[in-house]
Protein backbone atom coordinates (compact mmCIF):
# COMPACT_ATOMS: atom_id res chain seq x y z
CA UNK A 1 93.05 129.37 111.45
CA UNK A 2 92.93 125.38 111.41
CA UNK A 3 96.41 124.01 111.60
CA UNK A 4 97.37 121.59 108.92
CA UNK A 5 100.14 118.81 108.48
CA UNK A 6 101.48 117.72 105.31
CA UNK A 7 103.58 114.12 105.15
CA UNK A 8 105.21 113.29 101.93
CA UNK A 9 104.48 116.96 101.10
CA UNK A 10 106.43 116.97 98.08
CA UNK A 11 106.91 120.61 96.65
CA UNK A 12 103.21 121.43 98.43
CA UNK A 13 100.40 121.25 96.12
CA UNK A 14 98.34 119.95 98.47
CA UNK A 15 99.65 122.58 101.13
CA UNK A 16 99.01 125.29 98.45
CA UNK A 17 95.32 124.12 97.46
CA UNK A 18 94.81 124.59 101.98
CA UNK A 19 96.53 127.61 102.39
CA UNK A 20 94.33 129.46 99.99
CA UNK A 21 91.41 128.31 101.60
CA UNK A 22 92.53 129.96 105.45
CA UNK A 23 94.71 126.84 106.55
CA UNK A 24 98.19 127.28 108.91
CA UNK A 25 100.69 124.91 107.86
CA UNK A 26 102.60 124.15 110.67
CA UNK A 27 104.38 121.06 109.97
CA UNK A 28 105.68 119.15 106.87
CA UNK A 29 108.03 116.28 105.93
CA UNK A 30 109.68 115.99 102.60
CA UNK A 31 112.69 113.54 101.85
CA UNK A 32 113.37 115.26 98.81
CA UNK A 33 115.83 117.96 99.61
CA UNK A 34 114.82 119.78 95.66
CA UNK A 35 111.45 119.67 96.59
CA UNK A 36 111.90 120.53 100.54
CA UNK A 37 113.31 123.73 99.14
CA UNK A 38 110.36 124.39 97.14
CA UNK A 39 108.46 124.22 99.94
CA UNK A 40 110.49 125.99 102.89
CA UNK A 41 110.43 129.15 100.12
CA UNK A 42 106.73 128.97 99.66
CA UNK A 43 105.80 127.78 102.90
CA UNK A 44 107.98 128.46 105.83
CA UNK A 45 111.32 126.54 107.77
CA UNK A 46 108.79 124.12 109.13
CA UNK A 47 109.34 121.64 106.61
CA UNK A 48 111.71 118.41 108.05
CA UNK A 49 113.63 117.37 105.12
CA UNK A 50 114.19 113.45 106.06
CA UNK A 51 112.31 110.24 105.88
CA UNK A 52 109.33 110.16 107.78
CA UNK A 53 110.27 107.01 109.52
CA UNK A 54 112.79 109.43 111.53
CA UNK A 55 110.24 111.50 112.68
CA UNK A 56 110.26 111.59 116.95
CA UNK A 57 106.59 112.00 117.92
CA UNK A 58 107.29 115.04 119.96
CA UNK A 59 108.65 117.06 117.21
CA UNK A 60 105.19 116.81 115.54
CA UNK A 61 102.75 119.67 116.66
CA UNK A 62 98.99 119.16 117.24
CA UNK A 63 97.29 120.34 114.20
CA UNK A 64 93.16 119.99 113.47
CA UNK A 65 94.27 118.05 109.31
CA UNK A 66 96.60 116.24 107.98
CA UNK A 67 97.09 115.62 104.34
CA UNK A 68 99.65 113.66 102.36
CA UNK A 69 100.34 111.80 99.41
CA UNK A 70 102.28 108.52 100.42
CA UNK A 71 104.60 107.41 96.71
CA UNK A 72 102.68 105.84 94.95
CA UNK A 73 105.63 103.82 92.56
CA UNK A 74 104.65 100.92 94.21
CA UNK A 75 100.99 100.56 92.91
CA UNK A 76 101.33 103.04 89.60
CA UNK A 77 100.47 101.21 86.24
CA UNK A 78 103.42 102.85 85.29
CA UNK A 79 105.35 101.51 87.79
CA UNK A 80 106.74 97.63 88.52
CA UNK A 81 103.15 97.31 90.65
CA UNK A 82 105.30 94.60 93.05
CA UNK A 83 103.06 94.35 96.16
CA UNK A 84 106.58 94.10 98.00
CA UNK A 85 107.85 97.41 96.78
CA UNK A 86 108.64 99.06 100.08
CA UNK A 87 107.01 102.24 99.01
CA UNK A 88 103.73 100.52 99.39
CA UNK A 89 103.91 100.55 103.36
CA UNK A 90 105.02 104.01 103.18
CA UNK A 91 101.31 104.86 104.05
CA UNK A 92 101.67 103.03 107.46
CA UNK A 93 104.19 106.25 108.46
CA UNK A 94 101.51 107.92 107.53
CA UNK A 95 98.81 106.32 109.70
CA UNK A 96 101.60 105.99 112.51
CA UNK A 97 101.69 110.16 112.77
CA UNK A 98 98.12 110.21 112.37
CA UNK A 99 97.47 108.22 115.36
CA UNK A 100 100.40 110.72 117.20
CA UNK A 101 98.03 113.79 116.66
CA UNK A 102 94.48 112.66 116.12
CA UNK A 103 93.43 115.36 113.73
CA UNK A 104 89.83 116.31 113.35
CA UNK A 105 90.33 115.11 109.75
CA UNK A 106 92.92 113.31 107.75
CA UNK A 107 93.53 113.20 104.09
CA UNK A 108 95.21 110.67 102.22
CA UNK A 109 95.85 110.97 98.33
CA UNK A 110 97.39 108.04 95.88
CA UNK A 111 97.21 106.08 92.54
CA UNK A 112 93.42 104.89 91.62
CA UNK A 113 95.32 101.24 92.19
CA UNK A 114 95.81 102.07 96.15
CA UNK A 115 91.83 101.11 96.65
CA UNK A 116 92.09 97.57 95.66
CA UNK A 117 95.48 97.05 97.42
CA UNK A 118 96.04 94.90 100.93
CA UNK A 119 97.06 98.06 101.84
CA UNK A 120 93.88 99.89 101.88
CA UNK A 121 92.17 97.00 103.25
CA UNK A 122 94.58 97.22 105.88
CA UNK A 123 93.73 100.98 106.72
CA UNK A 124 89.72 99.95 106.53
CA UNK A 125 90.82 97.60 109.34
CA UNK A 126 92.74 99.79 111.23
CA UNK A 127 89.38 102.43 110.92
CA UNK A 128 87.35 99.20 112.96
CA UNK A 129 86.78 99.42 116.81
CA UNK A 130 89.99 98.70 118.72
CA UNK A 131 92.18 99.13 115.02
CA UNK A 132 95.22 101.64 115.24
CA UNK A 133 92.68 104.35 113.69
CA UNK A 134 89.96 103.65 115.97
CA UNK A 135 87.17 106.36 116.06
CA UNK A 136 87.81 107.75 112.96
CA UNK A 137 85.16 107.18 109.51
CA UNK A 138 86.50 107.18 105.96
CA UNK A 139 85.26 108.09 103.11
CA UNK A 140 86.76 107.51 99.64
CA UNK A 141 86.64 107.37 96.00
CA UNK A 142 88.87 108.09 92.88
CA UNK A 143 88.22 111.69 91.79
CA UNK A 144 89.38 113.38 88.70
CA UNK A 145 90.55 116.81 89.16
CA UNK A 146 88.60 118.13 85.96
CA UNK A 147 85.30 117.73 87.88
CA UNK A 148 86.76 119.83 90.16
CA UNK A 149 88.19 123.22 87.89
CA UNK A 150 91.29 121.90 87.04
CA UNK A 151 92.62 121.92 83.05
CA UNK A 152 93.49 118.73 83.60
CA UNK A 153 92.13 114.52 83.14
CA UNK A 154 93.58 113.87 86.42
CA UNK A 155 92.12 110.46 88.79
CA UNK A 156 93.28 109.80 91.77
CA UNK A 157 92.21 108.44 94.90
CA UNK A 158 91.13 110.39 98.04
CA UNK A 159 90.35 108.93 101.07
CA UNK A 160 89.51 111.52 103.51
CA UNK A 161 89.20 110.45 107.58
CA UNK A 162 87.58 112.18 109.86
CA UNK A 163 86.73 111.74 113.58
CA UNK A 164 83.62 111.17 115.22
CA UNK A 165 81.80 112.09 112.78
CA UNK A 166 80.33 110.69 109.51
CA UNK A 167 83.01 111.56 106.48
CA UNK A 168 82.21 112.31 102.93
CA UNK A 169 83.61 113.47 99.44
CA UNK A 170 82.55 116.95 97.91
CA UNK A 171 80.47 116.78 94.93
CA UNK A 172 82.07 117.70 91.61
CA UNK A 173 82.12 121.41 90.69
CA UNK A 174 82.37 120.84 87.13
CA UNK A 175 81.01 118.88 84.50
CA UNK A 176 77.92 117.55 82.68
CA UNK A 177 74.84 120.04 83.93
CA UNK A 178 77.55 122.00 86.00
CA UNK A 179 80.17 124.53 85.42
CA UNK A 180 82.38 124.39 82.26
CA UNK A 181 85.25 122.64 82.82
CA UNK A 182 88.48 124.37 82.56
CA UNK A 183 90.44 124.34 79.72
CA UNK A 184 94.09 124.50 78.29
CA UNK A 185 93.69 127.26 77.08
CA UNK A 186 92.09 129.19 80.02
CA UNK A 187 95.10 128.04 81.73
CA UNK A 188 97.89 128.89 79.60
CA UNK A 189 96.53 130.75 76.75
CA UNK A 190 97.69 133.99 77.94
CA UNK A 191 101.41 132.49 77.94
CA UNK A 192 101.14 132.21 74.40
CA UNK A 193 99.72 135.78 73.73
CA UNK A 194 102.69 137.13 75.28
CA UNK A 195 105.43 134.48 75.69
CA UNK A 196 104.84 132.24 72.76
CA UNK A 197 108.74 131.29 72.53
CA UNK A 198 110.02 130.50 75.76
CA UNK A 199 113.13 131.20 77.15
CA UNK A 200 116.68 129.62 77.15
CA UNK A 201 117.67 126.06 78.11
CA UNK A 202 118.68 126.68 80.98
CA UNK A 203 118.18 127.97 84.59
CA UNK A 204 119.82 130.79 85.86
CA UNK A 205 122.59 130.17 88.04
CA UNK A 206 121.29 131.35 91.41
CA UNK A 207 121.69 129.18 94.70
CA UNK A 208 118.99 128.17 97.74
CA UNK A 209 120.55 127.37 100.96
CA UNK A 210 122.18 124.22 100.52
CA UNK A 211 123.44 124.84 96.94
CA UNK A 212 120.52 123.80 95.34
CA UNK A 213 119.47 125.85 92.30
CA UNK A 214 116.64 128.39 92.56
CA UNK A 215 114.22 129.44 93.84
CA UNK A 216 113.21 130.60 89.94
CA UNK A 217 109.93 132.59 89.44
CA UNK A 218 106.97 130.98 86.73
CA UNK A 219 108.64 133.46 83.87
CA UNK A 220 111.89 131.84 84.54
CA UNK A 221 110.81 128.24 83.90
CA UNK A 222 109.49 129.05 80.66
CA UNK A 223 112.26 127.11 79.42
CA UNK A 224 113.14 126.23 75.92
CA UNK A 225 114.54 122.82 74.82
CA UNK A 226 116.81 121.90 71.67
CA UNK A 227 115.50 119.02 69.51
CA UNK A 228 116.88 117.60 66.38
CA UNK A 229 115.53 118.42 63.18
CA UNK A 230 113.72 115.14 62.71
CA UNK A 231 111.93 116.07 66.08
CA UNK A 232 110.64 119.39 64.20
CA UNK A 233 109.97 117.63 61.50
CA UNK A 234 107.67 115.20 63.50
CA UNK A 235 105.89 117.64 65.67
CA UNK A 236 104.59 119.80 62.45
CA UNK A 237 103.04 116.43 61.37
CA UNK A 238 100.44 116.52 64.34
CA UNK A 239 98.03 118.69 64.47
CA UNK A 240 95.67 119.53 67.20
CA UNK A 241 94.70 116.67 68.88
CA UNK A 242 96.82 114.38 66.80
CA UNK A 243 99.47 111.74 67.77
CA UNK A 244 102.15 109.90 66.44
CA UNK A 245 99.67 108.05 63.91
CA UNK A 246 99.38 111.24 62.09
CA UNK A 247 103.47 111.24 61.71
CA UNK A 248 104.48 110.22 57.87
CA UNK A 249 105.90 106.35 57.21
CA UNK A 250 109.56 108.31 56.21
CA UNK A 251 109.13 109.92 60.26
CA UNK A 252 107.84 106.80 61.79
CA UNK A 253 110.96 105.15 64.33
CA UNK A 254 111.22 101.37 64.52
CA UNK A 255 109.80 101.42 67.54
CA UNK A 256 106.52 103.04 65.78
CA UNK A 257 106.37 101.72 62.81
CA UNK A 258 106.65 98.17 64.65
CA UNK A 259 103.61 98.87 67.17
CA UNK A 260 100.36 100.24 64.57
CA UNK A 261 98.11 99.97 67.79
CA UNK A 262 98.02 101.62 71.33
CA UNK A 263 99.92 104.34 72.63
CA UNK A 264 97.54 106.70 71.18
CA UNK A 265 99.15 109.55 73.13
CA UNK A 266 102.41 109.26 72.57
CA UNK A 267 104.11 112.40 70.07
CA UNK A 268 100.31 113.88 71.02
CA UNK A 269 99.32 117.52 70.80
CA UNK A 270 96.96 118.77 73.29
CA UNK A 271 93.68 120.12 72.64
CA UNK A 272 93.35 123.79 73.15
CA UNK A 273 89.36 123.62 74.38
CA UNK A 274 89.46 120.72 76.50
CA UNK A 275 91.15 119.80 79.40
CA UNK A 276 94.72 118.17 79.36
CA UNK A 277 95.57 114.81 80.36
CA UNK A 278 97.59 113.78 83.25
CA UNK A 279 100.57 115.88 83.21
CA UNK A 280 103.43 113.43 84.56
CA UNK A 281 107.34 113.99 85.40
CA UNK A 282 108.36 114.04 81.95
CA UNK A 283 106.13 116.42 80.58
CA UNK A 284 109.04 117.93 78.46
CA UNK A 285 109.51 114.72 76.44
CA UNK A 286 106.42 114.84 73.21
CA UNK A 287 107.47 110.72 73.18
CA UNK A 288 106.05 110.11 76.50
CA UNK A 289 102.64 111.19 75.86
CA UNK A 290 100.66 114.20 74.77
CA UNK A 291 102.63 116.94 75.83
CA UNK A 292 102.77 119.21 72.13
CA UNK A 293 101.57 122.78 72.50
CA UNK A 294 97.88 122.87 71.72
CA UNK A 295 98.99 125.89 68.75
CA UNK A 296 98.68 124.40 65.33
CA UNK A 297 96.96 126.41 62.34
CA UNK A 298 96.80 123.57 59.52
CA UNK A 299 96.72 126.17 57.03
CA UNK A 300 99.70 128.75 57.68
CA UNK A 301 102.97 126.83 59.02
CA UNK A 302 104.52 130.11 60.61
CA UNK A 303 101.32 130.00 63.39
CA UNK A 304 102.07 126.69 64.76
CA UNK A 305 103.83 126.21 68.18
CA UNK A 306 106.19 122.75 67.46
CA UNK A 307 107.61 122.20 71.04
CA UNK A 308 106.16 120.64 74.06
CA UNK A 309 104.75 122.49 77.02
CA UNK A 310 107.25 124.13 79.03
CA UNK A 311 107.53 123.82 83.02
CA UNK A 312 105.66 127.08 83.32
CA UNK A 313 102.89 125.82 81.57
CA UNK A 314 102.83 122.80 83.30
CA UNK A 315 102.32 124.17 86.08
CA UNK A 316 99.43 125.57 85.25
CA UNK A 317 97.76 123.33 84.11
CA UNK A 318 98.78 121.92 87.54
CA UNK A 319 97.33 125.39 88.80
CA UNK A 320 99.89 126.28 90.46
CA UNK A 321 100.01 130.30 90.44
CA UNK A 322 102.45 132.25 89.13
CA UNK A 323 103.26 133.98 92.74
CA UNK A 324 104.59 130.06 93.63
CA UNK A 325 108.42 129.35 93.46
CA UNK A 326 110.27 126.76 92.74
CA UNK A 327 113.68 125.09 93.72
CA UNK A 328 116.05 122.57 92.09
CA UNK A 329 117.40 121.99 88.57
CA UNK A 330 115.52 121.44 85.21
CA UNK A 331 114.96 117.71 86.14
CA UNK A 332 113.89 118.44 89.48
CA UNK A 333 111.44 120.83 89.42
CA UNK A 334 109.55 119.01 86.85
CA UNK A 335 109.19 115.90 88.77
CA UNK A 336 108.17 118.23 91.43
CA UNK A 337 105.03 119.47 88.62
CA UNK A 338 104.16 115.97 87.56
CA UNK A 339 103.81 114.45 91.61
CA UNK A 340 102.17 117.35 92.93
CA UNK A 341 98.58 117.38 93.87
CA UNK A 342 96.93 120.60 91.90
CA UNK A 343 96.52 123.23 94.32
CA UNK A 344 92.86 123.76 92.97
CA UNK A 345 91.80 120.56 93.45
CA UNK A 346 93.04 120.47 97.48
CA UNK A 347 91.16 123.55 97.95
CA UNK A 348 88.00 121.77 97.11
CA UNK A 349 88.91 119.32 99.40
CA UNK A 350 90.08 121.76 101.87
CA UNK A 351 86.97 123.69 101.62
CA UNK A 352 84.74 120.41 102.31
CA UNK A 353 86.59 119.62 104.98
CA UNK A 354 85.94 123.32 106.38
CA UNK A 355 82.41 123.27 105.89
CA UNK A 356 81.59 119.53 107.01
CA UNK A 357 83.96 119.01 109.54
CA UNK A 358 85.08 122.29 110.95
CA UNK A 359 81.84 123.87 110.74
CA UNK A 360 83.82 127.24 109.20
């Protein structure tokens, strides 16, 4: 089995997507002691839970890949986008272990904005004879995880390494004159057959090592949430595929009312024949984009679902499978969802890298 590292491994989407595709993990770092959990229950004690900049070169094994998604707050659109934000050099740890092990491949996955940073110019230097990287070829691109078989509009870009040898990007799976792409509701439409209300509030009140909450199966983060009645009110406004412009003027906030363009996902409801759109950290929260349960029968009010997705369900529409566990509180474990990598979409990649690198 090809040996795999994950850096900045997060809860291990990326280390998920491998695994299922005949990969040994045999190393991970993680500052995030929530997600760290996630991942030593899934994965294995070979998770360090620290920042990477700690990391002694001979506690890091030989391994033939290594993946990782460096933060990417530094060059988000949603984010400040300050090319001084620390986080941006974050990568460089990255490229420091890489040069430590000298995989047969390396994969490196951020915001669409990485590939017209210094940064990445930086790394295309350091991939030039006599650079830190020397001997390896990159290839990259921003991909979106639909084209792929994931329920999800999700770009991001890959930039995949690999060592004497000529690298490349696999061909989307889905799409146009391909296969289907994958839906919300072939993702979470069974949920709704059989769990259609979710559950309490709130977690149970089990421990992981450390005193952090969990690990909880997928049934048990089928978590409800309490909104006001205005909330209710607002989300039976919008019907499939609707936003907040579909909201009356006597449910419109300030905030709203004051802004009649833009923001045309914001209080949206998803789409149950398409794929989603990017599910973030804050999935839970209909006012931070278009989160609503797909369910809405504009003729009979008792068949409509008025509640955002729940963390189950956002996970899979992450594709994360049910088997996974997770670790840390409400909070937690849905940043966890929104920063992961989905699982499907690494085992494309992990698959390419297989067949054009490996030779397996």
């Amino acid at each position: 089995m090809p040996r795999l590292i994950d850096l900045f491994a997060g809860c291990g989407g990326i280390t998920e997507g491998f695994v299922d595709e005949g990969f040994e993990p045999v190393f991970a770092v993680e500052w995030g002691h929530h997600a760290a959990a996630t991942y030593r229950v899934n994965f294995g004690d070979h998770v360090v839970c620290d920042d990477i900049s700690n990391v002694e070169r001979a506690a890091v094994p030989d391994a033939e890949v290594i993946v990782g998604g460096p933060p990417c707050q530094g060059f988000s659109q949603l984010g400040t986008r300050d090319p001084d934000d620390p986080r941006n050099h974050l990568w460089e740890e990255y490229a420091k272990v890489v040069d430590w092990v000298r995989p047969k491949a390396f994969l490196l996955e951020n915001v669409p904005q990485f590939l017209k940073s210094g940064q990445f110019e930086m790394l295309q230097e350091w991939v030039e004879p006599g650079g830190l990287l020397d001997g390896y070829s990159i290839a990259h691109d921003v991909l979106n995880a639909a084209d792929y078989g994931v329920p999800q509009n999700r770009k991001r870009a890959i930039v995949l390494g690999v060592l004497d040898g000529e690298a490349s990007l696999p061909a989307p799976s889905h799409g146009p004159g391909l296969r289907p792409r994958a839906t919300v509701r072939g993702a979470m439409g069974d949920i709704f057959e059989s769990y259609p209300e979710p559950g309490p509030s709130r977690l149970p009140e089990v421990e992981f090592a450390g005193g952090i909450p969990g690990p909880f199966k997928a049934r048990q983060i089928h978590l409800s949430r309490n909104p006001t009645e205005t909330s209710l009110l607002r989300y039976d406004a919008i019907p499939e595929g609707g936003n907040r412009f579909d909201l009356p003027d006597e449910l419109l906030p300030d905030c709203w009312a004051n802004k009649p363009t833009g923001t045309t996902d914001v209080m949206g409801r998803l789409w149950w024949d398409r794929p989603s759109l990017t599910i973030r950290t804050e999935f839970y929260k209909p006012e931070k984009g278009r989160y609503l349960h797909p369910q809405y029968d504009p003729d009979d009010p008792s068949n409509r679902i008025n509640r955002p997705i729940t963390h189950w369900e956002a996970a899979r529409l992450q594709t994360f499978p049910d088997s996974f566990m997770w670790c840390g509180t409400k909070i937690e474990i849905a940043r966890q969802i929104g920063n992961a990598v989905p699982p499907t979409l690494a085992a494309a990649l992990a698959r390419h890298i297989r067949e054009s690198v490996l030779g397996s």
